[in-house]
Protein backbone atom coordinates (compact mmCIF):
# COMPACT_ATOMS: atom_id res chain seq x y z
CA UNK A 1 13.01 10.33 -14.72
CA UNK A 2 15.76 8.32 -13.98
CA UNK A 3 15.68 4.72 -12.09
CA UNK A 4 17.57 5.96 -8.71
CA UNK A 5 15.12 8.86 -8.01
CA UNK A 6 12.25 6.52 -9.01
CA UNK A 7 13.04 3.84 -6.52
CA UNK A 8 12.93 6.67 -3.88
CA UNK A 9 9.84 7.82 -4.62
CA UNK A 10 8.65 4.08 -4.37
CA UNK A 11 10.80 3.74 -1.27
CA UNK A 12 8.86 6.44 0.45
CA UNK A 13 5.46 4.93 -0.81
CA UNK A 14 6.45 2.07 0.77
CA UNK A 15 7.36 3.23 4.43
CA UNK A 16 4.28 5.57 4.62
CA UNK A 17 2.07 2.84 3.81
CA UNK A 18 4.07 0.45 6.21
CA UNK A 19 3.23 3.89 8.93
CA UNK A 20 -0.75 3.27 8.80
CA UNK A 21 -1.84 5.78 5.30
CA UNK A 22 -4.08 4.31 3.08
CA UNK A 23 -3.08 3.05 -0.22
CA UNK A 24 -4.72 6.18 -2.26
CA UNK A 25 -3.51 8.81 0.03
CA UNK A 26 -0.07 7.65 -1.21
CA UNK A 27 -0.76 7.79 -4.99
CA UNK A 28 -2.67 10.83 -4.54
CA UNK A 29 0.43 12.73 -3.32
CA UNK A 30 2.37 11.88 -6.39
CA UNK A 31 0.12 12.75 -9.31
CA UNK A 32 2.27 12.90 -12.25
CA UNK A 33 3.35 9.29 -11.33
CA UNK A 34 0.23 7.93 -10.50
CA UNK A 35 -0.03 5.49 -13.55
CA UNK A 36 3.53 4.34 -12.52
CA UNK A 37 3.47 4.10 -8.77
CA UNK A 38 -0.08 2.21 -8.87
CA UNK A 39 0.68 -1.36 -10.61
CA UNK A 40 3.76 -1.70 -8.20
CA UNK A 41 1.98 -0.66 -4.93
CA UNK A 42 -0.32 -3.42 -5.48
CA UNK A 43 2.19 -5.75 -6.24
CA UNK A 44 3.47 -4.62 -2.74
CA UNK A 45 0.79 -5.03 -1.23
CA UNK A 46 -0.08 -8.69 -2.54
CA UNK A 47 3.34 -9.92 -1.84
CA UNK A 48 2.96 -9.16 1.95
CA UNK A 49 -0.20 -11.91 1.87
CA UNK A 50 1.99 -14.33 -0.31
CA UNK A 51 4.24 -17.36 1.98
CA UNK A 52 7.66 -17.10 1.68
CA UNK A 53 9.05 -19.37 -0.90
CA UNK A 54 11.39 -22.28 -0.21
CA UNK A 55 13.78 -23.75 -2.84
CA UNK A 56 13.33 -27.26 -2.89
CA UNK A 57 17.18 -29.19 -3.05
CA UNK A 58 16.80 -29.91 -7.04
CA UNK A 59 16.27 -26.53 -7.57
CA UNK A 60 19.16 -25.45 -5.21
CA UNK A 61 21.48 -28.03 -6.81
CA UNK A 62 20.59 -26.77 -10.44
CA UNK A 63 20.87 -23.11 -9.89
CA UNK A 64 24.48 -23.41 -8.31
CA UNK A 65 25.32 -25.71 -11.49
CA UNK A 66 24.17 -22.68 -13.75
CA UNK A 67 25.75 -19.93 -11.46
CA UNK A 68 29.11 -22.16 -11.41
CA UNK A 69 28.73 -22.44 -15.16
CA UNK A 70 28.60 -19.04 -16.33
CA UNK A 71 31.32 -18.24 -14.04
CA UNK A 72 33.41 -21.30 -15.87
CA UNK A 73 32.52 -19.30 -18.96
CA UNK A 74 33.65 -15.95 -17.63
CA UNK A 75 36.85 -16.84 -16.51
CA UNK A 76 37.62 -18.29 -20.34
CA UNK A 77 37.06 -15.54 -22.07
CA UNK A 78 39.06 -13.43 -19.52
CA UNK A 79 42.03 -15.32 -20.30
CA UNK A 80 41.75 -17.11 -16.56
CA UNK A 81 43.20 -20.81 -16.34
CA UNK A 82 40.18 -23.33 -16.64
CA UNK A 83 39.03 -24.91 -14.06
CA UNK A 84 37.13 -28.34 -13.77
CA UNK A 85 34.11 -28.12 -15.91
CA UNK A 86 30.73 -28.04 -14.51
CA UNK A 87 28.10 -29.55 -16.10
CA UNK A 88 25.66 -27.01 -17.72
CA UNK A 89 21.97 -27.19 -17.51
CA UNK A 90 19.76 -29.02 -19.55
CA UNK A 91 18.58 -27.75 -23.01
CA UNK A 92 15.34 -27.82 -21.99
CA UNK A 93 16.00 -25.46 -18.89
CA UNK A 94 17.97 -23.18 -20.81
CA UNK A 95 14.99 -23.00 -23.57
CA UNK A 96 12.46 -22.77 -20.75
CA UNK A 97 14.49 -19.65 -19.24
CA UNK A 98 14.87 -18.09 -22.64
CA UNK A 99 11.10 -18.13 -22.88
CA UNK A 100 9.92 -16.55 -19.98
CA UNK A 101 12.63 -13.85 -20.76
CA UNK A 102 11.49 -13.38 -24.16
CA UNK A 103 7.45 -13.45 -22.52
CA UNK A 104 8.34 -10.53 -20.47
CA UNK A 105 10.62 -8.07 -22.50
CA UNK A 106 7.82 -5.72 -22.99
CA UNK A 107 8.83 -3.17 -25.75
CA UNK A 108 9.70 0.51 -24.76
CA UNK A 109 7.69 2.36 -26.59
CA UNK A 110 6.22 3.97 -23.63
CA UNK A 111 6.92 5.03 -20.06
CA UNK A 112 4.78 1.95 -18.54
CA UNK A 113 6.55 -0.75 -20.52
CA UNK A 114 9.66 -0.78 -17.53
CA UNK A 115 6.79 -0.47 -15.05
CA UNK A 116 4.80 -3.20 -15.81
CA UNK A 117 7.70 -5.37 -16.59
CA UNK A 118 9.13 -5.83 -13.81
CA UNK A 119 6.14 -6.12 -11.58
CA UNK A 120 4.50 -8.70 -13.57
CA UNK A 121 8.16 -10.49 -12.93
CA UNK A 122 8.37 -9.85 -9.51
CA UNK A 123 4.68 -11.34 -8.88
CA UNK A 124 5.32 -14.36 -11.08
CA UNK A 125 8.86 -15.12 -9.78
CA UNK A 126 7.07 -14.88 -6.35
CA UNK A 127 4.17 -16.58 -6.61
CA UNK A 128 5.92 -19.62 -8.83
CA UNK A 129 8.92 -19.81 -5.98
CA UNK A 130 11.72 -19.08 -9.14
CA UNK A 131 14.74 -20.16 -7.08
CA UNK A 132 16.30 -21.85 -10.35
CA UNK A 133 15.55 -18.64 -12.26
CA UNK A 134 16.98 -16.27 -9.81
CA UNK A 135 20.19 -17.80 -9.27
CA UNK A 136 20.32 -18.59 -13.59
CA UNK A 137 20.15 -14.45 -13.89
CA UNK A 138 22.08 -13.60 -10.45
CA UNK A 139 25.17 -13.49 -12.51
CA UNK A 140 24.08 -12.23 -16.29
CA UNK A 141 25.57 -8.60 -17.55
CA UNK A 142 24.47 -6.08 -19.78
CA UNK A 143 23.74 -7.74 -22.46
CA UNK A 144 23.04 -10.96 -21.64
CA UNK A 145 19.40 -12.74 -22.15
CA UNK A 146 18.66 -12.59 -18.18
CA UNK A 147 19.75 -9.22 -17.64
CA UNK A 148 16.31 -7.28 -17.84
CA UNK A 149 15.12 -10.48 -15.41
CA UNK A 150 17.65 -9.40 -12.72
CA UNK A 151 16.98 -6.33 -12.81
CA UNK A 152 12.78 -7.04 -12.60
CA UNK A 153 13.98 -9.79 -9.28
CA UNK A 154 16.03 -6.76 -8.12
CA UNK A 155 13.19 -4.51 -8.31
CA UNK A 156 10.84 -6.86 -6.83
CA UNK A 157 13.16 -7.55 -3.76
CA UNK A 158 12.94 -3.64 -3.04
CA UNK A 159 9.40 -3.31 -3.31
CA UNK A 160 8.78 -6.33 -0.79
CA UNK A 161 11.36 -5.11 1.64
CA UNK A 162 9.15 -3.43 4.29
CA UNK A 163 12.48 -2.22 6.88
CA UNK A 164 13.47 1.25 6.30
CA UNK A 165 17.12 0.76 7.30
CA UNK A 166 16.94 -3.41 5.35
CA UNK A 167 15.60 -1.82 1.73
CA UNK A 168 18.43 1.18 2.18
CA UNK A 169 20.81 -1.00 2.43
CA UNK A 170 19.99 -3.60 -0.19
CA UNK A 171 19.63 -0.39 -2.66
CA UNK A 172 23.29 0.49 -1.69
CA UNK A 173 24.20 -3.51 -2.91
CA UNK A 174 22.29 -2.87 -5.84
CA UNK A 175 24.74 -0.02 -6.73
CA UNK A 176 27.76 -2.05 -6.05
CA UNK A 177 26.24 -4.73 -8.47
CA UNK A 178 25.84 -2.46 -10.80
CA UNK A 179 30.16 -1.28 -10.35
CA UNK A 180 30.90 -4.99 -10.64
CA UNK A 181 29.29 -5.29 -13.82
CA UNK A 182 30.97 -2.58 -15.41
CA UNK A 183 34.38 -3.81 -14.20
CA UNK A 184 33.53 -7.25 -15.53
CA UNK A 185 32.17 -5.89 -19.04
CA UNK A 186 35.73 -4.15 -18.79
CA UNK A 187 38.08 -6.99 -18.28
CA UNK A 188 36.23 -9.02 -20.80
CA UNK A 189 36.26 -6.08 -23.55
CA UNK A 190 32.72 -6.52 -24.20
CA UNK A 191 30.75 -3.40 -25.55
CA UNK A 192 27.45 -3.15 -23.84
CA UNK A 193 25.48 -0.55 -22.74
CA UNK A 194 25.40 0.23 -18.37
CA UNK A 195 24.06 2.43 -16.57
CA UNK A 196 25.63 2.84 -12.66
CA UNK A 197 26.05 5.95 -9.89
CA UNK A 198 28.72 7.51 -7.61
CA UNK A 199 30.51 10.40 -7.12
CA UNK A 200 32.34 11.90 -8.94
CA UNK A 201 36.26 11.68 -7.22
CA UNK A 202 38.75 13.81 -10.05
CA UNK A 203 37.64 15.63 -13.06
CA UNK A 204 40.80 15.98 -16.11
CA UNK A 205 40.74 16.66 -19.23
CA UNK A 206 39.00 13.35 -20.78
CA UNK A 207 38.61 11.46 -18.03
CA UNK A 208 36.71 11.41 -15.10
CA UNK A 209 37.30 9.18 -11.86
CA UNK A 210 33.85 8.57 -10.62
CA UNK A 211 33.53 5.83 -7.72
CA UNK A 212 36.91 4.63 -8.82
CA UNK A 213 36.14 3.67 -12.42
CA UNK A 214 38.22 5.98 -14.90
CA UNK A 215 35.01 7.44 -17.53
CA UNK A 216 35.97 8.87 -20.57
CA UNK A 217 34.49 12.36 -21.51
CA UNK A 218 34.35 13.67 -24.97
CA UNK A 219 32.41 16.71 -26.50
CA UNK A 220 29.83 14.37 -27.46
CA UNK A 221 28.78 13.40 -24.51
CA UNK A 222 25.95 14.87 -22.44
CA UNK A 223 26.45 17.00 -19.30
CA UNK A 224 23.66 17.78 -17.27
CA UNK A 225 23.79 19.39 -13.62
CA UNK A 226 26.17 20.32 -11.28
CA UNK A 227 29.07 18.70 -12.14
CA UNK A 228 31.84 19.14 -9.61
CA UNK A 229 34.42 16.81 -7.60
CA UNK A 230 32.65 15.32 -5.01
CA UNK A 231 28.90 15.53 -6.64
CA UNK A 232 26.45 12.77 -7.07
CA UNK A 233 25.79 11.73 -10.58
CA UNK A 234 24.53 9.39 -12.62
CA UNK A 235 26.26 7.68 -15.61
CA UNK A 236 24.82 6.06 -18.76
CA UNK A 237 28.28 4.82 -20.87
CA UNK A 238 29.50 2.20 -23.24
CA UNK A 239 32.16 -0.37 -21.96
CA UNK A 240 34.42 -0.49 -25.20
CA UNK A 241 36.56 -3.49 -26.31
CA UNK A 242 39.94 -1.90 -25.51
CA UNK A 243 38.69 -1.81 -22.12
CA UNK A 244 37.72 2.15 -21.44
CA UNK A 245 34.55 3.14 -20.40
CA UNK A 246 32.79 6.03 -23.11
CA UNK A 247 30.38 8.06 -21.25
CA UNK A 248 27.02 8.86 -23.00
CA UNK A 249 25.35 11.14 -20.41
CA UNK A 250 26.22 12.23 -17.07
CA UNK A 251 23.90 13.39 -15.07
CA UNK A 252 23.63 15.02 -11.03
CA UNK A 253 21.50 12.75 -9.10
CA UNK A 254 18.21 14.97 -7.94
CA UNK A 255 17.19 14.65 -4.94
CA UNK A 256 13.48 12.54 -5.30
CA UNK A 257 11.70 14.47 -2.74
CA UNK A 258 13.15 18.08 -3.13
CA UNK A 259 12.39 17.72 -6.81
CA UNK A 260 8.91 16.87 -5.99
CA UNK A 261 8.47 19.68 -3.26
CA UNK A 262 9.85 21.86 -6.54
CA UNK A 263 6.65 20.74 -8.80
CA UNK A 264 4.28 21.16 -5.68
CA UNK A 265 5.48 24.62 -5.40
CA UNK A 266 5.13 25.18 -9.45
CA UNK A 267 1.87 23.68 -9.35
CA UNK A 268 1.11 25.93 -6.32
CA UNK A 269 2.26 28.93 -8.36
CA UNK A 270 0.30 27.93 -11.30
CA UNK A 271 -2.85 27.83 -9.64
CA UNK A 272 -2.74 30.75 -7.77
CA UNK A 273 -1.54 32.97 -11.08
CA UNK A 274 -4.70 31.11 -12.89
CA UNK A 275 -6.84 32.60 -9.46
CA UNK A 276 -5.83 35.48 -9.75
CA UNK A 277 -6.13 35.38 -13.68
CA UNK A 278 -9.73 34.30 -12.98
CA UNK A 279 -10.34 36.95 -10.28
CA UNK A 280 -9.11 39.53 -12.52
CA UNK A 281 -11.67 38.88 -15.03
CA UNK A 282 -14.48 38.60 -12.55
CA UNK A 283 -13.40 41.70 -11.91
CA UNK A 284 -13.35 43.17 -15.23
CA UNK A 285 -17.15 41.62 -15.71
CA UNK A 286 -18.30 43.31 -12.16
CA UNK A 287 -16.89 46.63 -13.71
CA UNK A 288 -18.11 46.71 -16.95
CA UNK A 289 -21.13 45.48 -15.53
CA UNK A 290 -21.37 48.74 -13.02
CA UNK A 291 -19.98 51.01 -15.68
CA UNK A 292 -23.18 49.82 -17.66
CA UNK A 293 -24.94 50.18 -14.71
CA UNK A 294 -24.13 53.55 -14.40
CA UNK A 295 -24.14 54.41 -17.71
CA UNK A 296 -28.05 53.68 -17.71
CA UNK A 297 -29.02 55.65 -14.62
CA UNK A 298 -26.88 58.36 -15.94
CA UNK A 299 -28.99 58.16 -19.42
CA UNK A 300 -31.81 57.78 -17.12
CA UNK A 301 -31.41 60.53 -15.21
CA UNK A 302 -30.74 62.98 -18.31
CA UNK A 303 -34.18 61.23 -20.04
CA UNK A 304 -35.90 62.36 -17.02
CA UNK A 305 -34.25 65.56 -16.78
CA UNK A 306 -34.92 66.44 -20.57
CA UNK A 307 -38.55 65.01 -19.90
CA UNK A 308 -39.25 67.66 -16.73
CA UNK A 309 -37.97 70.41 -18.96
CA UNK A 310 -39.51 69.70 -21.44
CA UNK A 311 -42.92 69.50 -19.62
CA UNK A 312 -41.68 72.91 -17.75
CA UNK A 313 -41.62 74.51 -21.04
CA UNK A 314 -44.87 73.49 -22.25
CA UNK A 315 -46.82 74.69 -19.10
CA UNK A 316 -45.17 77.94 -19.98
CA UNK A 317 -46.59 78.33 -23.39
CA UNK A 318 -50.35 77.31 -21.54
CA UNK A 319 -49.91 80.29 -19.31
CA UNK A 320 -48.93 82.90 -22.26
């Protein structure tokens, strides 16, 4: 499942909890996901009893130091002209950060792992009021040690936004991010792994324009969907060194909640083939058990039939 139709499904968790249904009726109505959806519903649900944090004015101070300081670094090896320096954070800070990264880069070796990653970042950033650690990661890439901790604060600040129209938009910014990141990877010629969405705008030969950004397409690569100008998709690529973007898998974006009416109906289908599978042989077992049935009385009927004959034929030989 990929991570756009997953944040729907949580999106819609979310705003029919925030419209008065209880907590299991929720999970109950996506099964398959259960194990998923649970850990991060809680986490939802916690957050709304948790005080809003406030950044104190050291941590405010330090956090723009690190955000101006990785931009410093950004524009150097872009080929920019330098700016003024900015001092760059303590080695203790930097070890400190690099820590609770490491603490929380839970291996993938199952479908949890992302799951309870980033809600057991979102709580702790929460609960601990991480100002200095958000704005350390707001500017990381692909690549970079912070990364998978902007993407958990990212998740996090979708799951505690409770306004319908508020969480749609900050999903839409979250795509944009995601555009920016490629571009930067791009001008840079780092290789790195991303991941982004839009539509796709013109369709050639070995390159596709999709939302502006020029993808290269090669008979490697793996199409899946209905892939036409003006589609939704999803892209997984590599940003290359010579600056062009290698796709690895393209994908049409499924709509979360006609994909799900899709299983309900399969499910539905399923279970009433296995009824009427399980009706049928009920009513094999009734037959057989009436062919038996009559069977008997049949073989009854002749006993008793051969009996009165037989009795018929013996009163005969009395009478002679």
């Amino acid at each position: 499942m990929n991570r756009h139709r997953f944040d729907l499904i949580l999106e819609d968790c979310l705003s029919r909890i925030d419209r008065g249904e209880s907590r299991q009726e929720v999970l109950d109505s996506y099964p398959a996901l259960n194990g998923h959806l649970e850990p991060l519903v809680q986490a939802a649900l916690m957050g709304r009893r948790l005080p809003k944090p406030v950044p104190s004015e050291d941590g405010f101070r330090t956090g723009k130091n690190m955000l101006l300081a990785e931009m410093n670094n950004m524009q150097r090896a872009n080929g920019f002209r330098q700016k003024a320096k900015v001092p760059a954070p303590s080695v203790l800070t930097e070890r400190w950060l690099g820590s609770l990264v490491k603490l929380f880069q839970v291996k993938r070796t199952t479908s949890l792992g992302p799951v309870y990653r980033f809600a057991m970042i979102g709580l702790v950033l929460v609960l601990m009021g991480g100002f200095l650690t958000v704005n350390a990661s707001a500017s990381s890439l692909p690549g970079d040690v912070l990364y998978d901790l902007k993407l958990g604060l990212e998740q996090t600040r979708v799951f505690f936004t409770f306004d319908p129209e508020a969480r749609q938009d900050l999903m839409l910014a979250i795509e944009e991010e995601r555009l920016a990141e490629v571009e930067i990877l791009l001008a840079a010629g780092r290789q790195e792994e991303v991941e982004f969405g839009g539509v796709i705008e013109q369709k050639f030969e070995s390159t596709w324009i999709i939302k502006g950004i020029s993808v290269q397409v090669d008979p490697v690569t793996e199409l899946d969907g209905d892939l036409e100008i003006g589609s939704e998709v999803d892209v997984f690529a590599i940003t290359m060194e010579d600056g062009s973007l290698q796709a690895s898998d393209i994908s049409a974006e499924v709509d979360a909640f006609e994909e799900d009416e899709k299983d309900k109906d399969k499910e539905d289908k399923d279970k009433e083939d296995k009824d009427k599978e399980d009706k049928d042989k009920e009513d094999k077992v009734k037959d057989d058990k009436d062919d038996k049935k009559e069977k008997e009385v049949k073989e009854d009927k002749e006993d008793k039939e051969d009996k009165e004959d037989k009795e018929d034929k013996e009163d005969k030989d009395k009478d002679k």
